[in-house]
C-alpha atoms as a PDB file:
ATOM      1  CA  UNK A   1     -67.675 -24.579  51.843  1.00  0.00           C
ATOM      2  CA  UNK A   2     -65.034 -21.672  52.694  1.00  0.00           C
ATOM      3  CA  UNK A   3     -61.348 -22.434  51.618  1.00  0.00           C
ATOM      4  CA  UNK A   4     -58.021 -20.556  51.705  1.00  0.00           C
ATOM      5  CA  UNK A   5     -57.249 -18.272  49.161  1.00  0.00           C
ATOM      6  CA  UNK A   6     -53.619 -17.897  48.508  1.00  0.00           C
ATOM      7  CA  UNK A   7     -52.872 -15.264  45.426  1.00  0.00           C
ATOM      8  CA  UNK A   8     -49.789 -13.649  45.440  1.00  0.00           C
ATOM      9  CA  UNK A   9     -49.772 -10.257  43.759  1.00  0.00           C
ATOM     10  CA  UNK A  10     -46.653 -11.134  41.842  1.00  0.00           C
ATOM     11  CA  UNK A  11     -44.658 -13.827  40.326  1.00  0.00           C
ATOM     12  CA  UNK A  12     -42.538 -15.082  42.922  1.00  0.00           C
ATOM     13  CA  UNK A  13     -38.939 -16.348  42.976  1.00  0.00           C
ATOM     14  CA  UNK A  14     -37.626 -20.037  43.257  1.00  0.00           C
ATOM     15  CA  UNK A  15     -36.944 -19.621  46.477  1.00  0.00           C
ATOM     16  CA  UNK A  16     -40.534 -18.696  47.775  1.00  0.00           C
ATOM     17  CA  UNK A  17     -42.492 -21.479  45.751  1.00  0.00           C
ATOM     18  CA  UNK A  18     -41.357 -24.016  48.509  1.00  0.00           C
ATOM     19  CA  UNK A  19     -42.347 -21.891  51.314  1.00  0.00           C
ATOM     20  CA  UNK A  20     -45.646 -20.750  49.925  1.00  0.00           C
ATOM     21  CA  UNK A  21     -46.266 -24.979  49.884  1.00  0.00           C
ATOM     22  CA  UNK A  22     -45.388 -25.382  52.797  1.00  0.00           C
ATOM     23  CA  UNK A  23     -47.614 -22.331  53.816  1.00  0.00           C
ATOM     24  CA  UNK A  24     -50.342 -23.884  52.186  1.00  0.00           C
ATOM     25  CA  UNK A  25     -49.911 -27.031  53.742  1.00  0.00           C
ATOM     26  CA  UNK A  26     -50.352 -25.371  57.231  1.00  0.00           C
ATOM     27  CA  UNK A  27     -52.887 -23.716  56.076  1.00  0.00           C
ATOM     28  CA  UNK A  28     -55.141 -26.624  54.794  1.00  0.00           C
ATOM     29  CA  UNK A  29     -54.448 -28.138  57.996  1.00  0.00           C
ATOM     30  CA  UNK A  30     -56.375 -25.506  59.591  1.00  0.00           C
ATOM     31  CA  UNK A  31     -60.294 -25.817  60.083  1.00  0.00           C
ATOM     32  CA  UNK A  32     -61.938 -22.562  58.588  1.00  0.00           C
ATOM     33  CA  UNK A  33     -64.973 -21.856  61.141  1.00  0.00           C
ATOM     34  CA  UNK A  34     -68.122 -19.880  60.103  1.00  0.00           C
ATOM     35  CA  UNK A  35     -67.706 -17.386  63.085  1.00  0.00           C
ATOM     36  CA  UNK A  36     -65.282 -14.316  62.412  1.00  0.00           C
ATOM     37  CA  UNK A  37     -61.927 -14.396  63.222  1.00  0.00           C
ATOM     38  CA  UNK A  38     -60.275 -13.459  66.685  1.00  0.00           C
ATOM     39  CA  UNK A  39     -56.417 -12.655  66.748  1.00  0.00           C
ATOM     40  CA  UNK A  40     -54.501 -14.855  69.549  1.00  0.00           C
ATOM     41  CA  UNK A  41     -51.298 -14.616  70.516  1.00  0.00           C
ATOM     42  CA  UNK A  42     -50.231 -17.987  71.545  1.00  0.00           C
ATOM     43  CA  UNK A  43     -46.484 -17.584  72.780  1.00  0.00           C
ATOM     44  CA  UNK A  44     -48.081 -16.854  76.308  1.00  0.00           C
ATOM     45  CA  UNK A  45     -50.908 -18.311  78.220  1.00  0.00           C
ATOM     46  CA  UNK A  46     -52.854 -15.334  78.034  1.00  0.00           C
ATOM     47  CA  UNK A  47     -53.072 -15.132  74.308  1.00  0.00           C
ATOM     48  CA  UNK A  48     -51.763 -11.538  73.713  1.00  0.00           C
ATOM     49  CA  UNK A  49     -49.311 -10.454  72.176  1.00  0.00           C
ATOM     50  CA  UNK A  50     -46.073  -8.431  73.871  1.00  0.00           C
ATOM     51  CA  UNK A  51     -42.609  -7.398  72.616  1.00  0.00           C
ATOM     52  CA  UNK A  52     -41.030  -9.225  75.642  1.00  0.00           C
ATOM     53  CA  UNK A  53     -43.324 -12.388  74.407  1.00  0.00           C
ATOM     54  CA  UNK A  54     -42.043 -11.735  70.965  1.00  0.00           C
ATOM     55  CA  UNK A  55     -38.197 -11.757  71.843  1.00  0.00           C
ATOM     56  CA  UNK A  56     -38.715 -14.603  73.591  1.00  0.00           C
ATOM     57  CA  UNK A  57     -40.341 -16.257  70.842  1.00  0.00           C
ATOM     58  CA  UNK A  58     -37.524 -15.083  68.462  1.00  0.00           C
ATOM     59  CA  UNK A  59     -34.796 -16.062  70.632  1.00  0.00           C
ATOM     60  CA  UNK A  60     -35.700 -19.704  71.133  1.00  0.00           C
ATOM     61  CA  UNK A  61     -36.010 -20.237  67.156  1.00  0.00           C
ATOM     62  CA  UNK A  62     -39.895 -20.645  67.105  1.00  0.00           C
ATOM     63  CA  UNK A  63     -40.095 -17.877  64.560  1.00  0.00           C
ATOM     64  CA  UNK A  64     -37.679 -19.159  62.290  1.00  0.00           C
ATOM     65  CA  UNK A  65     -38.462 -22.104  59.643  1.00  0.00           C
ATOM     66  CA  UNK A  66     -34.547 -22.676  59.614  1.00  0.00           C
ATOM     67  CA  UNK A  67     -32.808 -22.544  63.367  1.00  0.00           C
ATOM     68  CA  UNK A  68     -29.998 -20.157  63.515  1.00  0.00           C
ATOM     69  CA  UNK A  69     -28.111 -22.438  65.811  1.00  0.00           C
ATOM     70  CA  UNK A  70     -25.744 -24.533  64.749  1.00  0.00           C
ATOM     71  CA  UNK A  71     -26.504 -28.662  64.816  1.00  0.00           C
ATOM     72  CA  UNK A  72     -23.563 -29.758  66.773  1.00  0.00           C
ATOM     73  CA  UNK A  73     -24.955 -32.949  67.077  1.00  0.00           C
ATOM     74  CA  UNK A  74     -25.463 -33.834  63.938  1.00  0.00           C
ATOM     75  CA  UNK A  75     -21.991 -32.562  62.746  1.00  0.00           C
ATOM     76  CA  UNK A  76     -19.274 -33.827  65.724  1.00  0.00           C
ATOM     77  CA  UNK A  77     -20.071 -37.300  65.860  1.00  0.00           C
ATOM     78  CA  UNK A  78     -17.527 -40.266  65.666  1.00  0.00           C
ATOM     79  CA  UNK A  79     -19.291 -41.234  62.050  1.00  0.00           C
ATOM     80  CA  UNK A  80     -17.826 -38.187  60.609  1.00  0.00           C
ATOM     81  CA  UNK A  81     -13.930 -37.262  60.505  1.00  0.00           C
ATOM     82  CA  UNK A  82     -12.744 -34.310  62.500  1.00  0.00           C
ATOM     83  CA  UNK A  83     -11.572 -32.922  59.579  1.00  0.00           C
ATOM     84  CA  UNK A  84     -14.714 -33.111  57.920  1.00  0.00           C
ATOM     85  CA  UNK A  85     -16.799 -31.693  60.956  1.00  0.00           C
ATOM     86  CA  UNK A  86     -14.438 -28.949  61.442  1.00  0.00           C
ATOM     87  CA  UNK A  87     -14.935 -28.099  57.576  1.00  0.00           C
ATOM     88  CA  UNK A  88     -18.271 -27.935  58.274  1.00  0.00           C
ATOM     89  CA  UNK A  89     -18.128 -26.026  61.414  1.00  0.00           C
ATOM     90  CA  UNK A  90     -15.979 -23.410  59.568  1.00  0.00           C
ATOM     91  CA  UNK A  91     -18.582 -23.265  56.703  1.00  0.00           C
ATOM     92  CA  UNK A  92     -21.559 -22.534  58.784  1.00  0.00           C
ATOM     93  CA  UNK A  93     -19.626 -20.167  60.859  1.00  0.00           C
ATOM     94  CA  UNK A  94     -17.722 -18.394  57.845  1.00  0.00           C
ATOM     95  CA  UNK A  95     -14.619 -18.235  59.002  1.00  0.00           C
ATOM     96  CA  UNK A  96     -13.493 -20.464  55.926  1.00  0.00           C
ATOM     97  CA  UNK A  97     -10.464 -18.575  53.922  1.00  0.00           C
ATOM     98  CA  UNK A  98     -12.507 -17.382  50.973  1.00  0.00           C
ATOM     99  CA  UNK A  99     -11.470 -14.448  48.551  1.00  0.00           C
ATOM    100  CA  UNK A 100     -13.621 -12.186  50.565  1.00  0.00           C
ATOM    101  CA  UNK A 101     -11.840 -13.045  53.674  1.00  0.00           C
ATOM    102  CA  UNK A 102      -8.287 -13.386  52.585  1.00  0.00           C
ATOM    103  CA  UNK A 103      -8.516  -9.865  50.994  1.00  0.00           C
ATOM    104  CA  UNK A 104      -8.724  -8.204  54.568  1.00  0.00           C
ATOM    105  CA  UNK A 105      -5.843  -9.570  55.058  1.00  0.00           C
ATOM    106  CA  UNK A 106      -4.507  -8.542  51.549  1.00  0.00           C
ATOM    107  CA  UNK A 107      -4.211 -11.942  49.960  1.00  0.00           C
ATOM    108  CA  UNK A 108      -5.305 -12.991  47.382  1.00  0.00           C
ATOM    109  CA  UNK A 109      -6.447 -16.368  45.921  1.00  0.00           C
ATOM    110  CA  UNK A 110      -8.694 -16.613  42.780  1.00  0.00           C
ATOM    111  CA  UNK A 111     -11.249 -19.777  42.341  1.00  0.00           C
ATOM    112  CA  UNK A 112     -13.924 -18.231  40.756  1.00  0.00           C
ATOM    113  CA  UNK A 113     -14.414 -14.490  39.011  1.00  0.00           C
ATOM    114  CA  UNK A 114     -18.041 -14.386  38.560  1.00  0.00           C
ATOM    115  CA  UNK A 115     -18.349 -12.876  42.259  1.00  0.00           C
ATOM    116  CA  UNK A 116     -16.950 -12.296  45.194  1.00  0.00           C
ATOM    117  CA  UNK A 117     -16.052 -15.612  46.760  1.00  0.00           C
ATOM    118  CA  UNK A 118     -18.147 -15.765  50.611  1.00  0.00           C
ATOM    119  CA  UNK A 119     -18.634 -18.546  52.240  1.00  0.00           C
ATOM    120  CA  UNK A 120     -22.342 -19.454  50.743  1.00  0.00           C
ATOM    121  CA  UNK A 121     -20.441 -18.571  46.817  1.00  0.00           C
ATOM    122  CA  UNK A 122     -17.486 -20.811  47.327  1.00  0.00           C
ATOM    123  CA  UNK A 123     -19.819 -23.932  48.860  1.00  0.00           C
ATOM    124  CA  UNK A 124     -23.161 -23.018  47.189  1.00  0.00           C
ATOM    125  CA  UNK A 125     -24.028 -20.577  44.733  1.00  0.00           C
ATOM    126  CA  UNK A 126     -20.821 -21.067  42.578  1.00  0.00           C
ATOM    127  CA  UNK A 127     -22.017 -22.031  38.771  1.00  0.00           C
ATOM    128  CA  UNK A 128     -19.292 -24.616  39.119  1.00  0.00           C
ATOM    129  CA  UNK A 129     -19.800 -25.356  42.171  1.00  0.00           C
ATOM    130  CA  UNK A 130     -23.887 -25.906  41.490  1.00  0.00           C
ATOM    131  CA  UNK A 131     -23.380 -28.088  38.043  1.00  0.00           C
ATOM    132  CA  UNK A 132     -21.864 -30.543  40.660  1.00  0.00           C
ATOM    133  CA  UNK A 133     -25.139 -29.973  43.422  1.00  0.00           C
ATOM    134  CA  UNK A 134     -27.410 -30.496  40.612  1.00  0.00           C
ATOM    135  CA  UNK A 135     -25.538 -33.576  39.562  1.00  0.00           C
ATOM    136  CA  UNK A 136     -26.045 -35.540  42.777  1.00  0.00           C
ATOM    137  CA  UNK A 137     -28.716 -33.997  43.636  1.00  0.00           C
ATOM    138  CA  UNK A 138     -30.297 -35.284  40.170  1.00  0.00           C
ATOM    139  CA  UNK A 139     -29.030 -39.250  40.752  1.00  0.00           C
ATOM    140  CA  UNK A 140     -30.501 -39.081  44.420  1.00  0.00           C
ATOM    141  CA  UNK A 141     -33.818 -38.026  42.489  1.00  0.00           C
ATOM    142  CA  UNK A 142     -34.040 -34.765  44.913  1.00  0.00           C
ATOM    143  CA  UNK A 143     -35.660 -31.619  43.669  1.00  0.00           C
ATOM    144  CA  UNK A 144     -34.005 -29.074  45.511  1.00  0.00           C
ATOM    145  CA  UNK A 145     -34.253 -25.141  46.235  1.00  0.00           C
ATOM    146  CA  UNK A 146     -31.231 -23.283  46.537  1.00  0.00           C
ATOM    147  CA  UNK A 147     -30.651 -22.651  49.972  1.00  0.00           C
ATOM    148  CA  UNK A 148     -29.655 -19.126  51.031  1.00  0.00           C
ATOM    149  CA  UNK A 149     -26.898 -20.045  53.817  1.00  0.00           C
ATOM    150  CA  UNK A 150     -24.653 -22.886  54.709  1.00  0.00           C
ATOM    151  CA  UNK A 151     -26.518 -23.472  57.904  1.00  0.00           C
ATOM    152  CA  UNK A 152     -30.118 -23.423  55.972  1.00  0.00           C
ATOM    153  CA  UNK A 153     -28.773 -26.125  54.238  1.00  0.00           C
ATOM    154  CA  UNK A 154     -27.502 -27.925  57.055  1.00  0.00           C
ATOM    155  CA  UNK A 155     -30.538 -27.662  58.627  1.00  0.00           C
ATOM    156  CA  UNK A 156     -32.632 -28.683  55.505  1.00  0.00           C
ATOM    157  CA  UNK A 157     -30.452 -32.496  55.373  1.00  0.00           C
ATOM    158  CA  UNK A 158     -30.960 -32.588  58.985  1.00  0.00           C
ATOM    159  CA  UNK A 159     -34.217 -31.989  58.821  1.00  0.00           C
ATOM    160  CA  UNK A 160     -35.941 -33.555  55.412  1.00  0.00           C
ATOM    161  CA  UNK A 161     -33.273 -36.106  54.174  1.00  0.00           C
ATOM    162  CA  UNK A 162     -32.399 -39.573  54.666  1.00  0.00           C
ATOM    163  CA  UNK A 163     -28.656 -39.131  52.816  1.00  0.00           C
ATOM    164  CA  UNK A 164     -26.355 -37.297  55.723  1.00  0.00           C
ATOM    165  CA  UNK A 165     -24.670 -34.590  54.213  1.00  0.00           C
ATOM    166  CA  UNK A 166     -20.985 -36.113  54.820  1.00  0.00           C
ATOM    167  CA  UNK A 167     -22.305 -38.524  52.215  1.00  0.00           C
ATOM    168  CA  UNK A 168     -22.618 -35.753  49.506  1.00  0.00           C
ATOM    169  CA  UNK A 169     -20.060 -34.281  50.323  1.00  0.00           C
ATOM    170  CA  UNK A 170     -17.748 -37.169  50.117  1.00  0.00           C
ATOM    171  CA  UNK A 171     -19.208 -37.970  46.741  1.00  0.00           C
ATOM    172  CA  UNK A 172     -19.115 -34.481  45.684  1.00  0.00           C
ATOM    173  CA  UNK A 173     -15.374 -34.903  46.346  1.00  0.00           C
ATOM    174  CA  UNK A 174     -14.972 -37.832  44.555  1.00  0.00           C
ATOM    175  CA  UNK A 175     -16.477 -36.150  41.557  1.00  0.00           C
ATOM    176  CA  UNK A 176     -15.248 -32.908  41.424  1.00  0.00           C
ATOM    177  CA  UNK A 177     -11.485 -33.184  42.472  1.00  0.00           C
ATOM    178  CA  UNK A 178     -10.549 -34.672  39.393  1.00  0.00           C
ATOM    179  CA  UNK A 179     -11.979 -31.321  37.729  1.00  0.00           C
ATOM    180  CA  UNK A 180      -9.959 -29.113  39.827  1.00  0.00           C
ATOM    181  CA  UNK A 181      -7.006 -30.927  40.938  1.00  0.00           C
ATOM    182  CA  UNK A 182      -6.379 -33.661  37.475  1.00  0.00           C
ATOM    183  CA  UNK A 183      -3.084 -34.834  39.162  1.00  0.00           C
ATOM    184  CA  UNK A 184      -4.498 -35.660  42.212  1.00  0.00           C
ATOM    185  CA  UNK A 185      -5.345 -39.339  42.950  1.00  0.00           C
ATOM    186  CA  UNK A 186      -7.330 -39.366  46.370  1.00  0.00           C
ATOM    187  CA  UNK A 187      -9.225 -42.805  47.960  1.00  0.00           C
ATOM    188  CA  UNK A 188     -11.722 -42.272  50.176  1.00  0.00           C
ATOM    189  CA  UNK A 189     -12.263 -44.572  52.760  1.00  0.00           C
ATOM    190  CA  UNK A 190     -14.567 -44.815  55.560  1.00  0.00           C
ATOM    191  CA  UNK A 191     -13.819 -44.006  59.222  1.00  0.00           C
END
């Protein structure tokens, strides 16, 4: 009986593992026929390919396993305070004040001196920042790969979770501002 075949000519990253899964996944939902293989385009009813098929394709998300647009709906809604969804909003849009940002306009603020502080350092790939990830992300039982952007991670909760991310990030904030701010008393309540 013919199967799939996936070997990767070198070890891959973190990062990859998931996709190659979810590759494989596809994949073994496939049928493997005995007759040879014909290539199909099927972004058009004709079932070849074209670059104006293509853009199309691209520009409606299809080829993308993480949307580039921004969940709006998932973010601005009455569950969530404004100030919350505007943090948010800011985040996936990087306008946030980081190091990175506030040195163009020659101010400086130091959180972290590891490296420079974007918008995906300061809310995700911090070593700080992370120990406090893996934390919850260890008592929700969730194995997790490191998302690349603010918006791939949006788009991951939105997508694969039950737990909406205001949730985490309320009880991220419960958590770690004690660390960073030790005179700081702050109750959170719900809205």
């Amino acid at each position: 009986m013919p199967c799939w075949n996936i070997d990767p000519c070198r070890r891959l990253k973190d990062q990859e593992i998931q996709e190659v899964m979810e590759f494989s996944r596809i994949l073994d939902n496939q049928g493997i026929l005995a007759e040879s293989d014909k290539r199909k385009w099927t972004s058009n009813s004709q079932g070849t390919f074209s670059v104006s098929s293509c853009y199309t394709w691209l520009m409606h998300d299809q080829g993308r396993t993480t949307p580039t647009k921004f969940p709006s709906d998932y973010i601005w809604n009455k569950t969530i305070p404004t100030k919350v969804s505007f943090l948010v909003w800011a985040t996936a849009h990087r306008v946030v004040p980081t190091l990175s940002m506030l040195s163009r306009r020659r101010m400086a603020v130091v959180i972290c001196n590891n490296n420079e502080e974007s918008v995906e350092h300061l809310f995700l790939h911090c070593p700080f920042v992370w120990q406090i990830w893996e934390h919850f992300l260890h008592q929700l039982g969730i194995a997790w790969v490191h998302p690349t952007s603010v918006l791939e991670f949006l788009w991951k909760w939105k997508l694969k979770r039950n737990l909406h991310p205001y949730e985490v990030c309320r009880m991220r904030l419960e958590v770690s501002t004690p660390w960073i701010f030790p005179h700081v008393d702050l109750h959170f309540r719900a809205y």
